[in-house]
Protein backbone atom coordinates (compact mmCIF):
# COMPACT_ATOMS: atom_id res chain seq x y z
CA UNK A 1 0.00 0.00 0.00
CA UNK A 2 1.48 2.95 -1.19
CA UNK A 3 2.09 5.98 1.87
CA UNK A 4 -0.20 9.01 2.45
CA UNK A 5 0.80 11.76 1.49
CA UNK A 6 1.16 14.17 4.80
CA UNK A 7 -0.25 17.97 4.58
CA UNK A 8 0.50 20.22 6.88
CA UNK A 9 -1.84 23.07 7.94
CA UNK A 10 0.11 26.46 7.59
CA UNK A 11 -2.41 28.79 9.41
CA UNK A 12 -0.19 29.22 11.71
CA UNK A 13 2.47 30.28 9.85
CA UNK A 14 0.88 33.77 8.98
CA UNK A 15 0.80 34.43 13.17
CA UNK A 16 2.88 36.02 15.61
CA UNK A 17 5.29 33.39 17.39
CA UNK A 18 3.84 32.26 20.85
CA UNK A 19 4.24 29.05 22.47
CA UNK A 20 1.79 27.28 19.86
CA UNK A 21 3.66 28.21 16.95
CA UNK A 22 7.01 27.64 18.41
CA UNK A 23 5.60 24.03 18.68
CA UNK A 24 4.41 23.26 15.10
CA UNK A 25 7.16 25.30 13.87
CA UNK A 26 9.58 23.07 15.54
CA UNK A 27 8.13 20.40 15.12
CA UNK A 28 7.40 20.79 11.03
CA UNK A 29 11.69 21.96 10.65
CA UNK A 30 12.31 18.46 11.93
CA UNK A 31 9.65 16.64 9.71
CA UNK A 32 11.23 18.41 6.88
CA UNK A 33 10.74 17.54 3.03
CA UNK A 34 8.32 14.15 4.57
CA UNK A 35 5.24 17.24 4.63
CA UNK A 36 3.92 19.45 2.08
CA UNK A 37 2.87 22.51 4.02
CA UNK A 38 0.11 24.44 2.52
CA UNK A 39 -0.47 27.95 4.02
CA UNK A 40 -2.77 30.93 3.21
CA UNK A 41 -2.52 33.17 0.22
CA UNK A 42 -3.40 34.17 -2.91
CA UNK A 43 -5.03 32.33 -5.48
CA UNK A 44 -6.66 32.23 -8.95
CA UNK A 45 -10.22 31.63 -7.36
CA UNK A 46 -9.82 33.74 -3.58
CA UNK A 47 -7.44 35.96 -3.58
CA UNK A 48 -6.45 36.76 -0.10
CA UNK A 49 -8.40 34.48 2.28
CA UNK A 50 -7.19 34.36 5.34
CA UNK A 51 -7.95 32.78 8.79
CA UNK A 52 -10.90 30.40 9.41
CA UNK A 53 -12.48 31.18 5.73
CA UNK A 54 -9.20 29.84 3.97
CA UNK A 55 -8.75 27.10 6.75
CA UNK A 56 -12.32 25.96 6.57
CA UNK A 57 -12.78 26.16 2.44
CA UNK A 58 -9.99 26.44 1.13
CA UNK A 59 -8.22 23.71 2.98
CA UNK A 60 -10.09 21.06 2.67
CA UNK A 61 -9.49 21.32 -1.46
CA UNK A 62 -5.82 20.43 -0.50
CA UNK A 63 -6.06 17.65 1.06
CA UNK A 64 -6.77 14.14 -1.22
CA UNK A 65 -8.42 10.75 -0.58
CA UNK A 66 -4.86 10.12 -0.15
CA UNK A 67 -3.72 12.60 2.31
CA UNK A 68 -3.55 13.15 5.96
CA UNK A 69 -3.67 16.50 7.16
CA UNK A 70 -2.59 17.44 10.48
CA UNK A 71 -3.34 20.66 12.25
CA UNK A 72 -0.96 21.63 14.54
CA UNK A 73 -2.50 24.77 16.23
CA UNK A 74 -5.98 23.87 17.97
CA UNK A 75 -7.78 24.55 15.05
CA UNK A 76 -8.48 22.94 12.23
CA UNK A 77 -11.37 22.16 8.98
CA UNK A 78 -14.57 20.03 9.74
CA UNK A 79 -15.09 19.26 6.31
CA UNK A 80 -11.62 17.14 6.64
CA UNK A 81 -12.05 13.63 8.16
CA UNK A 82 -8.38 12.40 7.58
CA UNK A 83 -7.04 14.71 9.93
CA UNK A 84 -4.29 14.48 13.48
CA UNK A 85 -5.55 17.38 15.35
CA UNK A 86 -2.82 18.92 17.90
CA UNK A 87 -4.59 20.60 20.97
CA UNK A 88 -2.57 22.08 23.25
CA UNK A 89 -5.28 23.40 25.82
CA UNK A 90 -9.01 23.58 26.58
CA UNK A 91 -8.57 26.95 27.74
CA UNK A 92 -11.43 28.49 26.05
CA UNK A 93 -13.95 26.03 26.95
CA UNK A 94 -12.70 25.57 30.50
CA UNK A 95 -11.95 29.68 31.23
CA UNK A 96 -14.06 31.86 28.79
CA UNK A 97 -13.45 34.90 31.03
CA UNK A 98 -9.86 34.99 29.92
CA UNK A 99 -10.83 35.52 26.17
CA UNK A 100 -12.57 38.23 24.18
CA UNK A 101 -16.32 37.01 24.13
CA UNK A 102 -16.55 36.55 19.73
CA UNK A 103 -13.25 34.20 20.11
CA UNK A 104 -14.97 32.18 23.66
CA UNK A 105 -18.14 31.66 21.73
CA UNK A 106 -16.82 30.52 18.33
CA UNK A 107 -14.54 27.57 20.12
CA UNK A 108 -17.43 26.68 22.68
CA UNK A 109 -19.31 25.62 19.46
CA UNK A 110 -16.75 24.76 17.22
CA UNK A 111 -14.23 22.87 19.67
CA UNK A 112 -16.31 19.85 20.46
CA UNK A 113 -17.41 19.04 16.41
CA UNK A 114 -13.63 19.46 15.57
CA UNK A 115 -12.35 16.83 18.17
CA UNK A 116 -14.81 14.06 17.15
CA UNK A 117 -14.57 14.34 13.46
CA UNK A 118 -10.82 14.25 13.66
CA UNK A 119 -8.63 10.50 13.33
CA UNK A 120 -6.19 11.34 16.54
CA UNK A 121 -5.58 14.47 19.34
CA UNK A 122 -2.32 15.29 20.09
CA UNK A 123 -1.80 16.94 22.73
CA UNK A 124 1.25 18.59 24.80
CA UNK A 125 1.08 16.94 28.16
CA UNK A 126 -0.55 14.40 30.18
CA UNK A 127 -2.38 17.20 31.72
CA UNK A 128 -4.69 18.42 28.94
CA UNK A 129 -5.27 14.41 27.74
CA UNK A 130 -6.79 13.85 31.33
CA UNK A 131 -8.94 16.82 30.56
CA UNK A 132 -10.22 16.22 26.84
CA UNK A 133 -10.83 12.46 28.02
CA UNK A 134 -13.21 13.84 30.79
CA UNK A 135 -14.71 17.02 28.70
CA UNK A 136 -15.62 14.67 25.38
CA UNK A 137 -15.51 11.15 26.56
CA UNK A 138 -13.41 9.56 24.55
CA UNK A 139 -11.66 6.34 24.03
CA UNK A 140 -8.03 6.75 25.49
CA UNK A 141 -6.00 5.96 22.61
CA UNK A 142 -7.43 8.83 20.66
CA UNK A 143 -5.74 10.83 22.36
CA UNK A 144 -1.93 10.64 22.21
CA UNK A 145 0.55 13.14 24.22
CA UNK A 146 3.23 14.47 22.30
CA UNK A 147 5.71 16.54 24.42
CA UNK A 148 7.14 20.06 23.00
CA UNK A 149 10.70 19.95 23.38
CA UNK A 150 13.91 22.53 23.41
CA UNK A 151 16.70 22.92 20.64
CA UNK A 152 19.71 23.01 23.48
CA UNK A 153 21.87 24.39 20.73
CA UNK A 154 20.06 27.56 21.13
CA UNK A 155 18.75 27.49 24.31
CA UNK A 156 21.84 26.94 26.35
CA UNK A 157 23.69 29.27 29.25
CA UNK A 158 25.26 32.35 27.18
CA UNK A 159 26.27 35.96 28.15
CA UNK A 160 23.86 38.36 28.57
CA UNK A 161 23.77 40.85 25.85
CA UNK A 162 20.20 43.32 25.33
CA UNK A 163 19.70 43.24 29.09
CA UNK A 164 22.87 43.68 30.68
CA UNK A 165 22.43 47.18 31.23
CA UNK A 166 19.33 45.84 33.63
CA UNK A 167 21.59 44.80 36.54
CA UNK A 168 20.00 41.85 38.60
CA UNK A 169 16.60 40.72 37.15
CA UNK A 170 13.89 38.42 37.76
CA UNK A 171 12.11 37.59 34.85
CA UNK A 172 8.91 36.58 32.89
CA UNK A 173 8.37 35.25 29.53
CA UNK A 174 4.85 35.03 27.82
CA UNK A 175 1.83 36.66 26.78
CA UNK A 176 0.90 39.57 28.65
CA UNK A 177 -3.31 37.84 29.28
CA UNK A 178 -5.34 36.99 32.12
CA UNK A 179 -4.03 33.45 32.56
CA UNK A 180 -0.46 34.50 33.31
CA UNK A 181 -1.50 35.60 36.75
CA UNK A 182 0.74 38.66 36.31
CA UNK A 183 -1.30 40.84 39.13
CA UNK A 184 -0.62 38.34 41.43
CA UNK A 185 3.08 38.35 40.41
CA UNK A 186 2.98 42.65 40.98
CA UNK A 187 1.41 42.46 44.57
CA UNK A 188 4.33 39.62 45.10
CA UNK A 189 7.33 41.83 43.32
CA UNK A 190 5.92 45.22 46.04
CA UNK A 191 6.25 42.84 49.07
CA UNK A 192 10.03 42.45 48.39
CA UNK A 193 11.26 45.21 45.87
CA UNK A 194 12.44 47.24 49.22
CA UNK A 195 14.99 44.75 50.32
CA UNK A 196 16.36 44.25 46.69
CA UNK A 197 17.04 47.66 45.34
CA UNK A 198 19.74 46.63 42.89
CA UNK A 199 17.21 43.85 41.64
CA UNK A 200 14.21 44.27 38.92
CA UNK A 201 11.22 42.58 37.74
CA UNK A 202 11.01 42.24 34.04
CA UNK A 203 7.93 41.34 31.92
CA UNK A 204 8.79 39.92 28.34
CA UNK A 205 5.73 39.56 25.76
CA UNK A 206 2.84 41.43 24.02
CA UNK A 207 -0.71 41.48 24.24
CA UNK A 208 -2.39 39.04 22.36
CA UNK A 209 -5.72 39.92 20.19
CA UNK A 210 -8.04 37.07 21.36
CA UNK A 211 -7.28 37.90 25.42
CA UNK A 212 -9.23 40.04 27.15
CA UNK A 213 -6.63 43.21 28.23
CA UNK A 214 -4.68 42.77 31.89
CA UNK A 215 -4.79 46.00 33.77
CA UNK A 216 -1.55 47.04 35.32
CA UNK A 217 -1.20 49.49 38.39
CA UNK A 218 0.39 53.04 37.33
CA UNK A 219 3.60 52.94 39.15
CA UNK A 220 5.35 49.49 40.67
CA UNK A 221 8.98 50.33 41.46
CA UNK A 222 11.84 48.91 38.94
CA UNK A 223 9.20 46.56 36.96
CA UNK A 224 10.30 46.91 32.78
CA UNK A 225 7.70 45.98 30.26
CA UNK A 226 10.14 44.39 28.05
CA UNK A 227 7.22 43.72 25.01
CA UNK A 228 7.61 41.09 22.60
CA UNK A 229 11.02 39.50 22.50
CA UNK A 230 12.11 37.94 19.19
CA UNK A 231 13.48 34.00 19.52
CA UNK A 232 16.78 35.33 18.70
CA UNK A 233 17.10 37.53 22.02
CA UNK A 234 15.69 34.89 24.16
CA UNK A 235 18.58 32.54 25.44
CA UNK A 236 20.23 35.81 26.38
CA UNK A 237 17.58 36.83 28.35
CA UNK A 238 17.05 33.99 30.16
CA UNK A 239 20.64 33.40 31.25
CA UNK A 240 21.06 37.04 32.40
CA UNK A 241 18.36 36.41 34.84
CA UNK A 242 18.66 35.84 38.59
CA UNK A 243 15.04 33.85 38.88
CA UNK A 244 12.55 32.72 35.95
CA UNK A 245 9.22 32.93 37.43
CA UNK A 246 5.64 31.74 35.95
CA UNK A 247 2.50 31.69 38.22
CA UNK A 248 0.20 31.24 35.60
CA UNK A 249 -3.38 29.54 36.91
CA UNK A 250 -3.02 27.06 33.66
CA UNK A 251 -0.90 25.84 31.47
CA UNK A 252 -0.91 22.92 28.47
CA UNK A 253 2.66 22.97 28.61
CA UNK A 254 4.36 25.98 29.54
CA UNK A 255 7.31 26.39 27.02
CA UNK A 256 9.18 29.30 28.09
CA UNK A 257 9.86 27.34 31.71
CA UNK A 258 11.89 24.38 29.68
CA UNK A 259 13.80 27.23 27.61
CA UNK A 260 14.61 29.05 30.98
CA UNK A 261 15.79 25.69 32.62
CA UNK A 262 17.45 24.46 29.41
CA UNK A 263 19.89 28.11 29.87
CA UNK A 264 20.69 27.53 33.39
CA UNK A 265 18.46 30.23 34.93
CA UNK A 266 16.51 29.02 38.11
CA UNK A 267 12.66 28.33 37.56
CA UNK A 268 9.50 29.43 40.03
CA UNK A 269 6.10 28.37 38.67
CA UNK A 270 2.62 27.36 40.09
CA UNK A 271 1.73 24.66 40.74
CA UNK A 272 -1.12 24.02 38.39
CA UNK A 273 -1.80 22.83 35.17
CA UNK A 274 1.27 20.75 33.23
CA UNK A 275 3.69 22.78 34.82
CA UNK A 276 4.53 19.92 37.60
CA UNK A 277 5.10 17.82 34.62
CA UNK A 278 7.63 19.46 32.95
CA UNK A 279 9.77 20.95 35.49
CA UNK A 280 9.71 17.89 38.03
CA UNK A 281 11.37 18.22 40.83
CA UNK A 282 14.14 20.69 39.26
CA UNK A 283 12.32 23.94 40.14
CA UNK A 284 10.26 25.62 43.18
CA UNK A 285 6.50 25.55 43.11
CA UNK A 286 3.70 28.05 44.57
CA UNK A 287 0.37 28.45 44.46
CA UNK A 288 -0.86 31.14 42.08
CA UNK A 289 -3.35 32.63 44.70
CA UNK A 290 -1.01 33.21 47.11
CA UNK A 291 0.93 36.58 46.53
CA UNK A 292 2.81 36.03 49.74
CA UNK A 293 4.39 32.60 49.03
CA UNK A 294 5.52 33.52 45.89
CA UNK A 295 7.39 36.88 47.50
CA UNK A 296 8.51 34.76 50.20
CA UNK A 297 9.84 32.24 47.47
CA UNK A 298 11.42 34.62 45.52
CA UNK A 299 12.94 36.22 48.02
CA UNK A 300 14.75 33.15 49.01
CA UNK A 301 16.13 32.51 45.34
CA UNK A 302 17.63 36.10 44.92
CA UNK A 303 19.36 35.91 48.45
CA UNK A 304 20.66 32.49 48.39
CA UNK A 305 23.03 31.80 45.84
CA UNK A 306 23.06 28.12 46.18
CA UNK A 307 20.16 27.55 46.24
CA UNK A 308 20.01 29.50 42.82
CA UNK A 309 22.40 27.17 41.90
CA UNK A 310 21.55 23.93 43.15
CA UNK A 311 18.03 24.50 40.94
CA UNK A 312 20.29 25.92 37.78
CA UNK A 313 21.62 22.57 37.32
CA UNK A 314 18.76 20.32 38.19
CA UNK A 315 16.93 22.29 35.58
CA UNK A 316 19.30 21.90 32.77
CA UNK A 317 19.17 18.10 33.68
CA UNK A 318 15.35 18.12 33.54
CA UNK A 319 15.09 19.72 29.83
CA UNK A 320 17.80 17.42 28.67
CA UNK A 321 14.42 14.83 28.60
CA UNK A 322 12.67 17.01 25.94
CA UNK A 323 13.42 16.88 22.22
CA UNK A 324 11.97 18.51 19.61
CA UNK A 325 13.36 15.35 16.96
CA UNK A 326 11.73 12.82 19.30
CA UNK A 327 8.17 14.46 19.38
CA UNK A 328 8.50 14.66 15.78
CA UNK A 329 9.11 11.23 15.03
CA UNK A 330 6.01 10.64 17.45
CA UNK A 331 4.02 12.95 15.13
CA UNK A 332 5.50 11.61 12.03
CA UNK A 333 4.50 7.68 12.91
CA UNK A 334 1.02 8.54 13.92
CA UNK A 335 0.62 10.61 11.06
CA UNK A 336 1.43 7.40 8.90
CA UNK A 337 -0.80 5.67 10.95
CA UNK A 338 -3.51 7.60 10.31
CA UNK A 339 -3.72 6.94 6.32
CA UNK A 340 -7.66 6.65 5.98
CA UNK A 341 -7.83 3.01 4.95
């Protein structure tokens, strides 16, 4: 029997870089010339369609009897049967009060169709498989976990460079939205920014457009809003730092915790979601409702240097067990699984 051919859905291509796109972007360098990628644009018929137009009617004319299509971003077209779906959270089904209402709505109604039309889930962590199990009933092995991973030859203990002008910094990486738990962070950071003077709190990433907006106090002592930090910058960043923190109230995976461990720089993050997953016992965990742990926490890492140290090298250890090349031989053997026939 001759091989499906393998499509892969470039929507996400034509987006900003976050953690989901890191993912399939990884994930699809690795897979290499096996996939045909087919992304938006122009064409004879439509020129110009874009988002869930081209990805629910224009897609589908891509993809053959022969083909398997996989859809590496949450989203993906109902029309297409032959399809590996990769869902990395049920955030909007399971916390529509972090979203803009119009985006909440459409994947309340749409989510659920997509899932049980689809061959196989993939999906980040053990975490979110528990959940879609419970939320849609499903058989177990439809639902596969596929780990993200980190590319150690960039992510790896450097100098600082951009930052270095910063002094001492603790820092945060990620989307600037409601499930980050950032205010929570700020009430922490004003508990202890007296004792540290030399010391700041720095918040990389942008807003996204389907969040609803965080509001930040006017004035918090030696906190930098960093905005969105290119890939490039990032291992930089991370190593210059005295204490990577993340209190987020959920996470699928929580990428930007592996790249901080994977460059040496000592990792605080709640304790909910996937997080325990991925950072084992190589980091220090809070709960994201209590401001006061997390200062005392912190605290502790930027005043005791071995500490600092002791969870530097545990966390290097721990995100030696993620690779990008083995989750994408995972993908690439159920995608050949998943042939139609």
């Amino acid at each position: 029997m001759t091989a499906p051919e393998v499509i892969v859905n470039g929507r996400f291509l034509s987006t900003r870089v976050t953690g989901v796109q890191r993912y399939a972007a990884e994930i699809l360098r690795c897979l290499g010339a096996r996939v045909q990628v087919v992304r938006p644009g122009p064409t004879a018929d439509r020129p110009g369609i874009s988002g869930h137009a081209w990805e629910q009617f224009t897609l589908p004319r891509c993809v053959s009897s022969h083909s398997v299509l996989w859809s590496p971003a949450n989203s993906g077209p109902l029309a297409t049967r032959n399809q590996v779906l990769t869902l990395h959270d049920l955030s909007p089904l399971e916390h529509p009060e972090w979203f803009k209402p119009a985006y909440a709505a459409w994947y309340r109604l749409f989510l659920p169709l997509l899932v049980r039309r689809v061959r196989r889930i993939l999906v980040p962590s053990e975490y979110v498989r528990r959940g879609i199990l419970s939320r849609f009933h499903m058989p177990g092995d439809a639902v596969v976990v596929v780990p993200a991973g980190v590319d150690t030859h960039r992510f790896h203990k450097v100098p600082p460079s951009g930052a270095s002008g910063w002094g001492r910094y603790i820092l945060f990486v990620g989307t600037l939205e409601p499930r980050k738990n950032i205010p929570t962070l700020l009430t922490a950071w004003k508990q202890i920014e007296k004792f540290h003077p030399n010391v700041s709190l720095i918040l990389a990433g942008g807003a996204g457009r389907v969040f609803n907006p965080v509001h930040f106090p006017d004035k918090i002592n030696r906190v930098r809003f960093a905005g969105y930090v290119a890939e490039e910058a990032l291992p930089s960043l991370y190593s210059g730092a005295e204490v990577f923190v993340f209190p987020s109230f959920d996470e699928g995976f929580g990428l930007p915790v592996l790249e901080a461990m994977s460059c040496e720089t000592p990792v605080v993050v709640s304790n909910r979601g996937a997080l325990p997953e991925v950072v084992g016992e190589a980091g220090v965990f809070v709960d994201p409702t209590n401001a006061e742990e997390l200062a005392n926490v912190l605290n502790h890492c930027l005043i005791d240097a071995t500490l600092r140290g002791t969870l530097a090298e545990s966390g290097r250890r721990q995100a030696q067990h993620f690779s990008w090349q083995t989750s994408s031989e995972k993908v690439w053997d159920i995608l050949r699984e998943n042939n139609g026939t």
